[in-house]
Structure formats: C-alpha cells, structure tokens
PDB file of N, CA and C in Angstrom:
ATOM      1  N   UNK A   1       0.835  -1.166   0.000  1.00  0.00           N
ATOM      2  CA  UNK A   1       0.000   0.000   0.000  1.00  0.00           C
ATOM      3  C   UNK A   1       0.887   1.239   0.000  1.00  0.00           C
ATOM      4  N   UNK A   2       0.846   2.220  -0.492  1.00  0.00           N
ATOM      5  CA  UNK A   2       1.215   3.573  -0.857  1.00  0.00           C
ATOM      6  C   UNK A   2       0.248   4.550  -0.415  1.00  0.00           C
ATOM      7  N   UNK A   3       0.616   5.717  -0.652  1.00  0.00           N
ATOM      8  CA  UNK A   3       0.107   7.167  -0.276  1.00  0.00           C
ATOM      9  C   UNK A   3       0.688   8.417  -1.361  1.00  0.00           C
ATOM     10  N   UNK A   4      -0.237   9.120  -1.678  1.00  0.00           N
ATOM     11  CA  UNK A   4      -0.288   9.566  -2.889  1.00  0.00           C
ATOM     12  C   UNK A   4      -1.404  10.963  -2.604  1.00  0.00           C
ATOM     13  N   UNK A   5      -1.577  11.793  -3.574  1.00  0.00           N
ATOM     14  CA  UNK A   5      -2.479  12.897  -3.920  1.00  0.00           C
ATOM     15  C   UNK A   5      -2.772  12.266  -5.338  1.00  0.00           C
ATOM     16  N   UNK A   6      -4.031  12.897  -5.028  1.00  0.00           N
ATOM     17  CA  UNK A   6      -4.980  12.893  -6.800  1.00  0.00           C
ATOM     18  C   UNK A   6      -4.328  14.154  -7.328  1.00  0.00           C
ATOM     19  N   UNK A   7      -4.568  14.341  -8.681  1.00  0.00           N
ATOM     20  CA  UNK A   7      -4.229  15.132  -9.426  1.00  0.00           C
ATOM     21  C   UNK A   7      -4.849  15.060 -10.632  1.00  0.00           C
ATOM     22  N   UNK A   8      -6.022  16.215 -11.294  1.00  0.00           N
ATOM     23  CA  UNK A   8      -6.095  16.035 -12.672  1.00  0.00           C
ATOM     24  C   UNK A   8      -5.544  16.740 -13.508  1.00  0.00           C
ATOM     25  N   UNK A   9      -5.177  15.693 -14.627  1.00  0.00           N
ATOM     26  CA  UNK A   9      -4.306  16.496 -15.849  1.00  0.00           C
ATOM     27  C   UNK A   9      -4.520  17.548 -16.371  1.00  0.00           C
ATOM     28  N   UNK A  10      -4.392  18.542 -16.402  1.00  0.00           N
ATOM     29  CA  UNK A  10      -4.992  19.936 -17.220  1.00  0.00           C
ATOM     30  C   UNK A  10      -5.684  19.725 -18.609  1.00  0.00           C
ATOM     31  N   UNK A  11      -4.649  19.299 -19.399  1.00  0.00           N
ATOM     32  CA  UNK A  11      -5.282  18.899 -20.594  1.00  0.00           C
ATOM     33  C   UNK A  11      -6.058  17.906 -21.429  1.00  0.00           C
ATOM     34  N   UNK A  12      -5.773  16.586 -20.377  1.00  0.00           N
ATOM     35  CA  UNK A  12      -6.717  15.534 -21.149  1.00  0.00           C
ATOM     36  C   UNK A  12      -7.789  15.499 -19.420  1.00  0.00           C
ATOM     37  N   UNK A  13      -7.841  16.132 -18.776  1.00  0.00           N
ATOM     38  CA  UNK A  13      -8.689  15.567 -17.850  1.00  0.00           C
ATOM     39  C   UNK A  13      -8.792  14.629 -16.604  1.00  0.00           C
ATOM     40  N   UNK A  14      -8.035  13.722 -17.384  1.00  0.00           N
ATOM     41  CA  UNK A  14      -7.883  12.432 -16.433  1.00  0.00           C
ATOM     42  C   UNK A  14      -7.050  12.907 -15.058  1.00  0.00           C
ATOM     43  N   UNK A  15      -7.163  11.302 -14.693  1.00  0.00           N
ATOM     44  CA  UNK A  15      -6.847  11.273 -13.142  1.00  0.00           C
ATOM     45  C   UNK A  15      -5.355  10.384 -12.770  1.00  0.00           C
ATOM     46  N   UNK A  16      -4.711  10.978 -11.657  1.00  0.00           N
ATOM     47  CA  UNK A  16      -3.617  10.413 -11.547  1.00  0.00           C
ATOM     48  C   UNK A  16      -3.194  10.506  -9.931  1.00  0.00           C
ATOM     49  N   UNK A  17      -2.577   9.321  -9.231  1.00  0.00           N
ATOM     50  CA  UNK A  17      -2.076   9.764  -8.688  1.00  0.00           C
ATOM     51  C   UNK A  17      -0.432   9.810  -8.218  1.00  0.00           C
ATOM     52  N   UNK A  18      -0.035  11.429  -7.796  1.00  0.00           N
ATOM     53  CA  UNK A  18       1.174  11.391  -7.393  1.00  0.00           C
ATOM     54  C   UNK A  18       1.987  10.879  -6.130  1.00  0.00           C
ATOM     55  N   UNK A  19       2.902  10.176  -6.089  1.00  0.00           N
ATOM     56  CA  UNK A  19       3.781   9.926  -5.277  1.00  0.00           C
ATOM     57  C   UNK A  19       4.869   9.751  -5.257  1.00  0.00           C
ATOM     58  N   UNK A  20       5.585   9.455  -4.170  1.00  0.00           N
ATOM     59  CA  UNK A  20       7.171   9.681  -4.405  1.00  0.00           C
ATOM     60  C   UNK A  20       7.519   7.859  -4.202  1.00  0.00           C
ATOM     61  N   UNK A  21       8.190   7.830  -5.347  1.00  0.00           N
ATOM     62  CA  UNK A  21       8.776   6.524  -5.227  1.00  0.00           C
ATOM     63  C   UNK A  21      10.111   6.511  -4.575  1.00  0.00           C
ATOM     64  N   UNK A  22      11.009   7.626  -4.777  1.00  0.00           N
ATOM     65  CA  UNK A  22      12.022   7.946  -3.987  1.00  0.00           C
ATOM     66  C   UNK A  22      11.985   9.205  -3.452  1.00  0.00           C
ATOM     67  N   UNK A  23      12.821   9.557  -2.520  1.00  0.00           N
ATOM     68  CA  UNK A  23      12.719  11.290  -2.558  1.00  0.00           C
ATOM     69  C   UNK A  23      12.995  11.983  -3.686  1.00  0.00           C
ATOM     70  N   UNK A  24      13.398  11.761  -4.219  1.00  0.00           N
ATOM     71  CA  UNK A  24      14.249  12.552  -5.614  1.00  0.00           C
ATOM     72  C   UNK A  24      12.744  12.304  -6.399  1.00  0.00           C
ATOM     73  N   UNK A  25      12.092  11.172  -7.057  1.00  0.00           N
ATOM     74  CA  UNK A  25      11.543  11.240  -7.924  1.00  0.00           C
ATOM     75  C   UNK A  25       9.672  10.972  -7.496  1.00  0.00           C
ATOM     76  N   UNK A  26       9.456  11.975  -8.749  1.00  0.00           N
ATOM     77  CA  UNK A  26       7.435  11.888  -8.355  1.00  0.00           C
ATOM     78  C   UNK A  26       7.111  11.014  -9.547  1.00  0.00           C
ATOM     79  N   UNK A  27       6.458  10.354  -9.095  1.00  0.00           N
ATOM     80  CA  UNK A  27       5.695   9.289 -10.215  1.00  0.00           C
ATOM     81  C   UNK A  27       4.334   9.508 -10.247  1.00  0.00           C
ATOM     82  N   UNK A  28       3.820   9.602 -11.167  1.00  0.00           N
ATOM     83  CA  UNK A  28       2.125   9.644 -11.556  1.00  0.00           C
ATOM     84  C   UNK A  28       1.930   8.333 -11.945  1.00  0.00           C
ATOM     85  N   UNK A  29       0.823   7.964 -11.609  1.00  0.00           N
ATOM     86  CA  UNK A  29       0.072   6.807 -12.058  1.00  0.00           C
ATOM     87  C   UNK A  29      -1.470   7.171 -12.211  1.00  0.00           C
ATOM     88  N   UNK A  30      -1.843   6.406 -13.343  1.00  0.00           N
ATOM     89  CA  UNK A  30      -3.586   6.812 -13.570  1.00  0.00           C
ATOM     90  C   UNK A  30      -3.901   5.850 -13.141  1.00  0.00           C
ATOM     91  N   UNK A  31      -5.120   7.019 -12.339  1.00  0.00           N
ATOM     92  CA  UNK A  31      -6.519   5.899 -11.548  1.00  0.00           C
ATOM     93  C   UNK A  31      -6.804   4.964 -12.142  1.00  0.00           C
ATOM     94  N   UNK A  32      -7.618   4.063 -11.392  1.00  0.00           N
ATOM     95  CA  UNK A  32      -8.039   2.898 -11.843  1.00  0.00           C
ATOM     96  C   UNK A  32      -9.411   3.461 -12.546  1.00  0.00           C
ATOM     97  N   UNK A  33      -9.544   3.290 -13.565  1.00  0.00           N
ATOM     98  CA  UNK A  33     -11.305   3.492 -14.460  1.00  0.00           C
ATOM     99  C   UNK A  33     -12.223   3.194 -13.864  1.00  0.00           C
ATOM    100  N   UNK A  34     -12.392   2.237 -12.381  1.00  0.00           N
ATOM    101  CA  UNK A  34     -13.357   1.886 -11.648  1.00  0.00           C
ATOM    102  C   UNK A  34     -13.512   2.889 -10.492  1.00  0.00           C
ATOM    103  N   UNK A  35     -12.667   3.316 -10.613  1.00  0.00           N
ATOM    104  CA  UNK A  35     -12.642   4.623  -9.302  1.00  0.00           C
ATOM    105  C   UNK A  35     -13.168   6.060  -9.868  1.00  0.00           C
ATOM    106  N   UNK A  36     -13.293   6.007 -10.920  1.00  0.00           N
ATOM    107  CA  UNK A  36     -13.549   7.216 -11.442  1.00  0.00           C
ATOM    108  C   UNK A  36     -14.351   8.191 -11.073  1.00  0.00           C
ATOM    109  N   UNK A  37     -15.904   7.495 -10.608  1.00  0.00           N
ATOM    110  CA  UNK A  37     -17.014   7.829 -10.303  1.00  0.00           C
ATOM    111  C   UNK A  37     -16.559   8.573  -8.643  1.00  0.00           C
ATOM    112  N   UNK A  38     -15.774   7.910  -7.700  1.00  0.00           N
ATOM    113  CA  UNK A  38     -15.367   8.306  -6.728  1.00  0.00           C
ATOM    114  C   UNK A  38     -14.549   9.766  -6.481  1.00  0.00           C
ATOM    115  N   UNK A  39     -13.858   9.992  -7.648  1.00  0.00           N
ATOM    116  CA  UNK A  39     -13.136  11.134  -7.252  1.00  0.00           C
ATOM    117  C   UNK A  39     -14.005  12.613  -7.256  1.00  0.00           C
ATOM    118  N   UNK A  40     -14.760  12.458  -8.071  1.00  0.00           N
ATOM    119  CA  UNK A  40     -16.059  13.952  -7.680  1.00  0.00           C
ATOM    120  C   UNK A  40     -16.498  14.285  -6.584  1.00  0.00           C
ATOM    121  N   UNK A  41     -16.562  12.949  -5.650  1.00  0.00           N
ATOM    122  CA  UNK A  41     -16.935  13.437  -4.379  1.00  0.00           C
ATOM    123  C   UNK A  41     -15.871  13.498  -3.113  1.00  0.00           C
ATOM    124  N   UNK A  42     -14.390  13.126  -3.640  1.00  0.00           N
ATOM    125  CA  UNK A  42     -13.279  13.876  -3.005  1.00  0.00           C
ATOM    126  C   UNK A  42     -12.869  14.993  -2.573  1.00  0.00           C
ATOM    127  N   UNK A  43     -12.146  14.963  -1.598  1.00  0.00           N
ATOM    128  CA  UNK A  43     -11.385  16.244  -0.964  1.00  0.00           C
ATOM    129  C   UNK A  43      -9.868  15.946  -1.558  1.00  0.00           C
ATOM    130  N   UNK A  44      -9.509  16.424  -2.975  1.00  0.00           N
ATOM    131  CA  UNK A  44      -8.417  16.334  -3.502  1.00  0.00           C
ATOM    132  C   UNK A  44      -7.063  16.358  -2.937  1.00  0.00           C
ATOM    133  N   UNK A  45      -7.339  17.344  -1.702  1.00  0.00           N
ATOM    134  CA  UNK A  45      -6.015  18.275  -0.916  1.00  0.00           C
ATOM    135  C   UNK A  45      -5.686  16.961   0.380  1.00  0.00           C
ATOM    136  N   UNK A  46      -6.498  16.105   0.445  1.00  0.00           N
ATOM    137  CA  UNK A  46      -6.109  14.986   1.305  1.00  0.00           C
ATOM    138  C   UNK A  46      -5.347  14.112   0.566  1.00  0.00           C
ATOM    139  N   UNK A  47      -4.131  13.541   1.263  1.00  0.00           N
ATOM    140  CA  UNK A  47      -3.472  12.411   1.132  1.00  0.00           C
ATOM    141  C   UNK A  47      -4.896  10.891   0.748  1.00  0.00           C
ATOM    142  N   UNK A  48      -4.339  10.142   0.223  1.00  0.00           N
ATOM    143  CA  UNK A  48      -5.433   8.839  -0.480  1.00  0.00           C
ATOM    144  C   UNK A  48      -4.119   7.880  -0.100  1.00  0.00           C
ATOM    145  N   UNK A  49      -4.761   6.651   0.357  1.00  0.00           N
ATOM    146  CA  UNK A  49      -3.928   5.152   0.364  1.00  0.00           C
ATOM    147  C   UNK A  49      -4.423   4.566  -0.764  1.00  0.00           C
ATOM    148  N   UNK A  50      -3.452   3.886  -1.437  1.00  0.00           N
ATOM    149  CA  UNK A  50      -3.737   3.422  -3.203  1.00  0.00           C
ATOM    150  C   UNK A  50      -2.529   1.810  -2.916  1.00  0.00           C
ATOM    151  N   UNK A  51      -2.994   0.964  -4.071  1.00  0.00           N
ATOM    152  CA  UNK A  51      -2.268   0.147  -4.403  1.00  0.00           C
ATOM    153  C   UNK A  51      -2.001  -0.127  -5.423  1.00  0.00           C
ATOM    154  N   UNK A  52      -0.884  -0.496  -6.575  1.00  0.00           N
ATOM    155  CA  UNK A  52      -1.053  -0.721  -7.791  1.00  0.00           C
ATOM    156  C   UNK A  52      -1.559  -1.785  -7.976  1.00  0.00           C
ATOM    157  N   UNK A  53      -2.393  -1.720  -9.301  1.00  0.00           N
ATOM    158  CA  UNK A  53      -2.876  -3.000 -10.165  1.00  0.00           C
ATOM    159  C   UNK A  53      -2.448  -2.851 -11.412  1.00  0.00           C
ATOM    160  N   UNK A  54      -2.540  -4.295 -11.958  1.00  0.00           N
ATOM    161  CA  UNK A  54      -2.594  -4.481 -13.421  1.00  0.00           C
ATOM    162  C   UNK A  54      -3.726  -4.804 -14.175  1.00  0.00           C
ATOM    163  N   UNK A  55      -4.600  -3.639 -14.769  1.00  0.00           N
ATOM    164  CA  UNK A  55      -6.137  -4.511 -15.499  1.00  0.00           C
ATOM    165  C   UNK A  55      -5.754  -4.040 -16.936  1.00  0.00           C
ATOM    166  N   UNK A  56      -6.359  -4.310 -17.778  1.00  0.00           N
ATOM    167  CA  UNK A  56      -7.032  -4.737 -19.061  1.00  0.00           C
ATOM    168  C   UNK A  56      -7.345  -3.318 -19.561  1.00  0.00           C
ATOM    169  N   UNK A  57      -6.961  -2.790 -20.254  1.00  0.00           N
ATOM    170  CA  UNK A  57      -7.428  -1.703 -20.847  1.00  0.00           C
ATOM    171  C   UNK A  57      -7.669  -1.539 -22.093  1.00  0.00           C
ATOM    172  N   UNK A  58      -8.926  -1.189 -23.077  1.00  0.00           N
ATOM    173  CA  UNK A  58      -8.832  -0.650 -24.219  1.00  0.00           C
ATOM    174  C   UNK A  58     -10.441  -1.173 -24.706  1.00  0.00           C
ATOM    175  N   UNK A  59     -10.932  -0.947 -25.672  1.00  0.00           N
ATOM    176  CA  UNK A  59     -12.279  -0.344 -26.364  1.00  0.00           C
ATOM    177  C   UNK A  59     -12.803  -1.907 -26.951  1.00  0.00           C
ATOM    178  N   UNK A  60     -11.890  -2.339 -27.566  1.00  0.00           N
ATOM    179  CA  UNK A  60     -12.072  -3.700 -28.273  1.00  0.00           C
ATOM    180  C   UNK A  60     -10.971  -4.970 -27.679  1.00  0.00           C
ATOM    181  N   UNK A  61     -11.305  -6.011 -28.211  1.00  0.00           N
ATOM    182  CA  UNK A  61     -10.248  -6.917 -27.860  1.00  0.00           C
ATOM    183  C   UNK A  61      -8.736  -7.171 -28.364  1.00  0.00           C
ATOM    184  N   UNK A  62      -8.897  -6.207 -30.174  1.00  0.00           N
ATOM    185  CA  UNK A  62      -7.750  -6.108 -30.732  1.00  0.00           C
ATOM    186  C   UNK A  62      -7.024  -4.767 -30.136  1.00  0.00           C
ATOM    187  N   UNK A  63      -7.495  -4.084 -28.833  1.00  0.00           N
ATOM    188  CA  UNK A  63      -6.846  -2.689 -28.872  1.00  0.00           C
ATOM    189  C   UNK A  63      -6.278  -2.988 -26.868  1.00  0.00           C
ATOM    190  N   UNK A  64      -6.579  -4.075 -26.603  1.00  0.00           N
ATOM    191  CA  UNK A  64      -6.151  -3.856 -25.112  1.00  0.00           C
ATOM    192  C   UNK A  64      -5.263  -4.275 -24.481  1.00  0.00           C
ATOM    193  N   UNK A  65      -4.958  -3.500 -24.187  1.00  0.00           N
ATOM    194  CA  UNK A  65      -3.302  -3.855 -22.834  1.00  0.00           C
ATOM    195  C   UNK A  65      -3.340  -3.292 -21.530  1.00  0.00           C
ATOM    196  N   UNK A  66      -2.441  -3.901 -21.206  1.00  0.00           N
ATOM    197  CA  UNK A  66      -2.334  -4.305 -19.914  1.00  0.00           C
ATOM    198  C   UNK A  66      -1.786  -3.073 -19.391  1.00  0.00           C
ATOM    199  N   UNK A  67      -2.590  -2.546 -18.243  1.00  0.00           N
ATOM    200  CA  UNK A  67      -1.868  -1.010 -17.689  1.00  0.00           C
ATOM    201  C   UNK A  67      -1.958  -1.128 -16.181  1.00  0.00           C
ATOM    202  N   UNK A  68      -0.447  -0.827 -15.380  1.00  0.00           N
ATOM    203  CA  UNK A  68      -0.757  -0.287 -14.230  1.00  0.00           C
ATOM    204  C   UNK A  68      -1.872   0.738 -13.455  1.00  0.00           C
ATOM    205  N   UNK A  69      -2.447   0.658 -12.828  1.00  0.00           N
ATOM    206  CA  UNK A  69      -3.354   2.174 -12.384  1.00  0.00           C
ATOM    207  C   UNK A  69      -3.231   1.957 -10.510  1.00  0.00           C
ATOM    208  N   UNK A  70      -3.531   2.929 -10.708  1.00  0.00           N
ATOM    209  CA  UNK A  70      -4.094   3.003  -8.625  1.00  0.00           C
ATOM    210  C   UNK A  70      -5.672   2.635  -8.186  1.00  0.00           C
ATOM    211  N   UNK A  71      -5.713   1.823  -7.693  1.00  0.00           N
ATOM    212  CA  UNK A  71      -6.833   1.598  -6.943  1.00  0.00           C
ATOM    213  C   UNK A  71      -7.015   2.517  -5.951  1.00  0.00           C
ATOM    214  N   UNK A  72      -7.828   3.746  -5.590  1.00  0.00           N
ATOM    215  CA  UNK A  72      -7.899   4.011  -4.158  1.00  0.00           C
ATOM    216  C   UNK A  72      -8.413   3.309  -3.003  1.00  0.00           C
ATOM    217  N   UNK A  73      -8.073   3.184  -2.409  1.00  0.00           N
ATOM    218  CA  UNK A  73      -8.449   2.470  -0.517  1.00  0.00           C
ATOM    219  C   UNK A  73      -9.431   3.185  -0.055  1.00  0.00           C
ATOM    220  N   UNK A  74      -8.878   4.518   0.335  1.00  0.00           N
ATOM    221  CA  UNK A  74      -9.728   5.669   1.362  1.00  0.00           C
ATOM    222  C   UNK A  74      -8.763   6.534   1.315  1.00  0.00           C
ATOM    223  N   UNK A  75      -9.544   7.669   1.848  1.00  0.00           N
ATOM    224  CA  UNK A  75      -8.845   8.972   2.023  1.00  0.00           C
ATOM    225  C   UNK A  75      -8.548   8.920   3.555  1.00  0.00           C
ATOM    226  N   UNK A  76      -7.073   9.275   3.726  1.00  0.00           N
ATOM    227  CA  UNK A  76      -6.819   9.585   5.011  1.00  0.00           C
ATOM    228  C   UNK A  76      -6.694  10.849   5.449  1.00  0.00           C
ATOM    229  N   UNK A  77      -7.788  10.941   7.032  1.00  0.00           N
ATOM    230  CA  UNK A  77      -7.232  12.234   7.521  1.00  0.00           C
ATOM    231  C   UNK A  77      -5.656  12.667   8.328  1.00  0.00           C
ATOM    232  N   UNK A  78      -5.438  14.021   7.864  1.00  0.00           N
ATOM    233  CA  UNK A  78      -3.606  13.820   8.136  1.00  0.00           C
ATOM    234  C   UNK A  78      -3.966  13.977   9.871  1.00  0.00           C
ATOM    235  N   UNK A  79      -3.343  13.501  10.333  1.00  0.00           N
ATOM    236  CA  UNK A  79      -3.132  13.110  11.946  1.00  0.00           C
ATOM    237  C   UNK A  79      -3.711  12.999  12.614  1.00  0.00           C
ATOM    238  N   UNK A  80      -4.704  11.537  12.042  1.00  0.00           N
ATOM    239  CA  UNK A  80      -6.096  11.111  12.302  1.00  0.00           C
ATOM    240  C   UNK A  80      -5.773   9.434  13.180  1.00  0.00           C
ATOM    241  N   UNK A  81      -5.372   9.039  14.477  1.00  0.00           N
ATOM    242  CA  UNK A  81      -5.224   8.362  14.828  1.00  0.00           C
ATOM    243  C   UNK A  81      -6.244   7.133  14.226  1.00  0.00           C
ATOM    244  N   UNK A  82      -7.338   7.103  13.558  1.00  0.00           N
ATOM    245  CA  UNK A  82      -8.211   6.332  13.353  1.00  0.00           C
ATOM    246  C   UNK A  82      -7.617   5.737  11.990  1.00  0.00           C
ATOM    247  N   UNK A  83      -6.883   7.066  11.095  1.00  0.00           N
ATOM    248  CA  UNK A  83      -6.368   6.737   9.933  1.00  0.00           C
ATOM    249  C   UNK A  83      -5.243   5.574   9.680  1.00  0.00           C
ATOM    250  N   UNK A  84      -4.407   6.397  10.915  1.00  0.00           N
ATOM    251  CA  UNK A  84      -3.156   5.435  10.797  1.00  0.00           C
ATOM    252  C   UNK A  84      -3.532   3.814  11.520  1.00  0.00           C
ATOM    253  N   UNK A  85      -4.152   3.775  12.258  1.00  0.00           N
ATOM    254  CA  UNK A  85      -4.852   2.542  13.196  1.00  0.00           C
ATOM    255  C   UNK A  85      -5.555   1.574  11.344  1.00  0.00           C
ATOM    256  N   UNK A  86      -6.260   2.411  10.214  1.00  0.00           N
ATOM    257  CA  UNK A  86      -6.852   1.488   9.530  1.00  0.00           C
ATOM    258  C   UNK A  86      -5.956   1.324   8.758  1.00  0.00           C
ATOM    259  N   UNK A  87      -4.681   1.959   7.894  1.00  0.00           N
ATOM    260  CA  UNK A  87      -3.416   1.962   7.298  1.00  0.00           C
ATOM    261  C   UNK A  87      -2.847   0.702   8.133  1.00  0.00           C
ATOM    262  N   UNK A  88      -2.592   0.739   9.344  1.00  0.00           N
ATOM    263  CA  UNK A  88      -2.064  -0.633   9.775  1.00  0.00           C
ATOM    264  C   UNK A  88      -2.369  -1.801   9.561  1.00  0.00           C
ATOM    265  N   UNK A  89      -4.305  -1.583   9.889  1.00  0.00           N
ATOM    266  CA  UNK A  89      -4.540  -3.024   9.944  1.00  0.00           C
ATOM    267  C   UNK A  89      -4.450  -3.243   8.255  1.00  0.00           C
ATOM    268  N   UNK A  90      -5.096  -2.240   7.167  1.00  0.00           N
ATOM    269  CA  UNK A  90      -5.112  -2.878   5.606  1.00  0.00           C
ATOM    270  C   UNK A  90      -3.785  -3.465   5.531  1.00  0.00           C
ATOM    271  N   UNK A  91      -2.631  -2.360   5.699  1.00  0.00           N
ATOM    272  CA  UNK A  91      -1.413  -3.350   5.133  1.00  0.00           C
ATOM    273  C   UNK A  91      -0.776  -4.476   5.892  1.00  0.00           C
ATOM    274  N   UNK A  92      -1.368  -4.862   7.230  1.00  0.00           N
ATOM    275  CA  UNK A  92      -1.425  -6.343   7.652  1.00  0.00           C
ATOM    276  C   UNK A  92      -1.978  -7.096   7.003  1.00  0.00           C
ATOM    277  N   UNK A  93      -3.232  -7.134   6.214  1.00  0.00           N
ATOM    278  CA  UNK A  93      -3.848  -7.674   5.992  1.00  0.00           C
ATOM    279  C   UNK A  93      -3.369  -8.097   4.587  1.00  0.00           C
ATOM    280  N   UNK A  94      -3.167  -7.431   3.688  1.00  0.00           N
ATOM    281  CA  UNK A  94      -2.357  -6.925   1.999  1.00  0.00           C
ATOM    282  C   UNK A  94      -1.147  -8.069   2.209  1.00  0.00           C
ATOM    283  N   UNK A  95      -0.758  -7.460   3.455  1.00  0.00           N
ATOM    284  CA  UNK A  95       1.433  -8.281   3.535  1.00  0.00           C
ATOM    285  C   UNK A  95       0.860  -9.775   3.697  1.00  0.00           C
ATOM    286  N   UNK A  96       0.386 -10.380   4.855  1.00  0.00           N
ATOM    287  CA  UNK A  96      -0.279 -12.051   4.666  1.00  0.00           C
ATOM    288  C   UNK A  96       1.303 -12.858   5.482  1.00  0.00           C
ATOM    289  N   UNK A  97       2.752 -12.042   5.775  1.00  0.00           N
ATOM    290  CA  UNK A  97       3.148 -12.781   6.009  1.00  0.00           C
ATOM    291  C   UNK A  97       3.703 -12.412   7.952  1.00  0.00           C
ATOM    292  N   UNK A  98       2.667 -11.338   8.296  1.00  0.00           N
ATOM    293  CA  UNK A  98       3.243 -11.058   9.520  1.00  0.00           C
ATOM    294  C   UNK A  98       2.075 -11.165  10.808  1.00  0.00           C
ATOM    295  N   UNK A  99       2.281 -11.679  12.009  1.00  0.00           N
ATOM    296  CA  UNK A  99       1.371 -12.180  12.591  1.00  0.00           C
ATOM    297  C   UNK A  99       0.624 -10.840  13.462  1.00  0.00           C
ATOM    298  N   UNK A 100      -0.357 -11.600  14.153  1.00  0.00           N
ATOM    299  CA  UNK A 100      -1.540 -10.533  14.829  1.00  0.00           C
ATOM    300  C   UNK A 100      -0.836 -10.410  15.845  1.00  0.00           C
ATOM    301  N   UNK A 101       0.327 -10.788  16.393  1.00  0.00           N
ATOM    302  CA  UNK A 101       1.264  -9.789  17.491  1.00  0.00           C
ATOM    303  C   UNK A 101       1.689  -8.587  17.098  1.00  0.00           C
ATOM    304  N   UNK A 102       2.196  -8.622  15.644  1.00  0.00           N
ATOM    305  CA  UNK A 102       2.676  -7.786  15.032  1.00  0.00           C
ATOM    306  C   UNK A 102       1.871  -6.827  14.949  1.00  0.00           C
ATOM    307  N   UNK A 103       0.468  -6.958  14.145  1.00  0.00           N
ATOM    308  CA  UNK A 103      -0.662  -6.006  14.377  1.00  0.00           C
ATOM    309  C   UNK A 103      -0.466  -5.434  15.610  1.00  0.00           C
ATOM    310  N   UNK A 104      -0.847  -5.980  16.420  1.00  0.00           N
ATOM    311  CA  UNK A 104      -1.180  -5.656  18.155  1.00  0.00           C
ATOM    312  C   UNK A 104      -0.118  -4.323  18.446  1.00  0.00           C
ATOM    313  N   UNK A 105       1.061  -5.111  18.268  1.00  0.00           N
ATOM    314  CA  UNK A 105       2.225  -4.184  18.450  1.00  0.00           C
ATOM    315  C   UNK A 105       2.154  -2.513  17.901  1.00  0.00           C
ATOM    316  N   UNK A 106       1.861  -2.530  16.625  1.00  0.00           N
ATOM    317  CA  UNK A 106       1.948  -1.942  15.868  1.00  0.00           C
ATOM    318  C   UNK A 106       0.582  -0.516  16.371  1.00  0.00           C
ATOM    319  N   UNK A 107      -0.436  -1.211  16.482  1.00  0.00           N
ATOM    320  CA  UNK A 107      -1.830  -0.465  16.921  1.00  0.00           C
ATOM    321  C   UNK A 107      -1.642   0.339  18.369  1.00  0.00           C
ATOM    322  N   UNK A 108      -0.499  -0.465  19.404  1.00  0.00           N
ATOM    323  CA  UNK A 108      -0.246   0.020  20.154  1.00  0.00           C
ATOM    324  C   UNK A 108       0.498   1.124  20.213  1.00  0.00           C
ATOM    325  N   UNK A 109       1.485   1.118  19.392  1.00  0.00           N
ATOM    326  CA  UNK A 109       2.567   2.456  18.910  1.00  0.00           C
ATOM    327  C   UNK A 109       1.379   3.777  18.844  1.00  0.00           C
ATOM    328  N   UNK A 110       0.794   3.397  17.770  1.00  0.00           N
ATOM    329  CA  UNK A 110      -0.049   4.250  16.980  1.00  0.00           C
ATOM    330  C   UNK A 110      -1.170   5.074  18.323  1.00  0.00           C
ATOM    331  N   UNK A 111      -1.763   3.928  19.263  1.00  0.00           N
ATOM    332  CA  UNK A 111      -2.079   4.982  20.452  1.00  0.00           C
ATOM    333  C   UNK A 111      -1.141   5.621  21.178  1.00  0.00           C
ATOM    334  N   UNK A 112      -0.049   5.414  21.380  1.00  0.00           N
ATOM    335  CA  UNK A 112       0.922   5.556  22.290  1.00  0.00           C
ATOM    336  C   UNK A 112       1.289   7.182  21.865  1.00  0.00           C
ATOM    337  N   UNK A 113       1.512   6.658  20.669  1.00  0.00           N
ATOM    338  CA  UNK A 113       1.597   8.136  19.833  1.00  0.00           C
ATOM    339  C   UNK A 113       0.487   9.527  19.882  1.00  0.00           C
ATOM    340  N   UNK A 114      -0.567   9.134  19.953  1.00  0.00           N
ATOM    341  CA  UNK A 114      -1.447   9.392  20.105  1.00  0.00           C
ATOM    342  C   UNK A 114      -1.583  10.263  21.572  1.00  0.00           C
ATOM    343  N   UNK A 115      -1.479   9.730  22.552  1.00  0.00           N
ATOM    344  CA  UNK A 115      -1.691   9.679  23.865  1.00  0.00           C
ATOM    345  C   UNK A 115      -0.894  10.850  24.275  1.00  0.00           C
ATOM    346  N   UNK A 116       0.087  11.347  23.939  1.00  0.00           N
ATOM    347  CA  UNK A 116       1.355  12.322  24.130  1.00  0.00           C
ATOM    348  C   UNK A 116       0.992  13.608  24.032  1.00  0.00           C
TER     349      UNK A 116
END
C-alpha cells in the first residue's frame, strides 16, 4: 500500500495519482477506471492510500493492454489516529506474512503516539 495525492491532468482531464517513489523522484500513475465515479466526491487536498494494479485496458479486444493504475483504498485524515490505526490493519492484511502480534504491536505504537 502507498500514499499519494490525486491530481487532474490539465489537458486531457484524467486522473492520476502522485507519489514519491524515492525522494528525488514523483511518479504519476492513472486511476483505476473503476474509481472514477469516486473522485467527484473527493477532498483532492487529502493524502489517499492506493495500491497498484494491473487490469485490461482498451475499447475492443484487438486494442487492449495491460496497464498499471491506482486503486484508491480511502482517504486519510492527516493526523487522524483512526487513519493510521486502519493503514495498519489494511497493510497487515495486503502483507499475509506477519502475525496478529505484530498487528497488536503496531496499533499500540499508533495509540501511544497518540496519547502524548
């Protein structure tokens, strides 16, 4: 799972979102076409948790390929203990290889943090 801003293109419209794959570099990726309907009723200026996919893209069967896009998750609020608490549990859940101590652990930070 990643974290990203929406962004639409000026000139064709579409949707993308930005993030930093390194510090140095911003990568755009376009939304997923199933999310589309979702971003009208966004708060753009919020951070979004996204994951990449690979679907099927194009009009006919002789015209389609295969394209990365972002799925959005949810919009997170920035220093929203509830946010980071559901960011934990999704990407426990996403990873598959780390146990519910780990969760536990982890949820605990996140109040701890909180609590200060």
């Amino acid at each position: 799972m990643l974290k990203g801003h929406l962004h639409q293109l000026p000139k064709s419209k579409k949707w993308v979102v930005r993030y930093n794959r390194t510090p140095q570099i911003i990568t755009e990726l376009p939304v997923n076409p199933k999310d589309a309907e979702l971003l009208i009723k966004r708060d753009h200026l919020k951070p979004i948790a996204f994951q990449v996919e690979t679907v099927a893209i194009g009009t006919s069967e002789f015209d389609i390929q295969d394209c990365d896009v972002a799925t959005i998750l949810y919009e997170l609020a920035e220093d929203s203990m509830y946010a980071d608490i559901e960011l934990a549990i999704i990407s426990w859940s996403t990873d598959g290889t780390k146990t519910a101590g780990f969760l536990t652990r982890e949820i605990i930070e996140i109040v701890n943090k909180y609590k200060k």
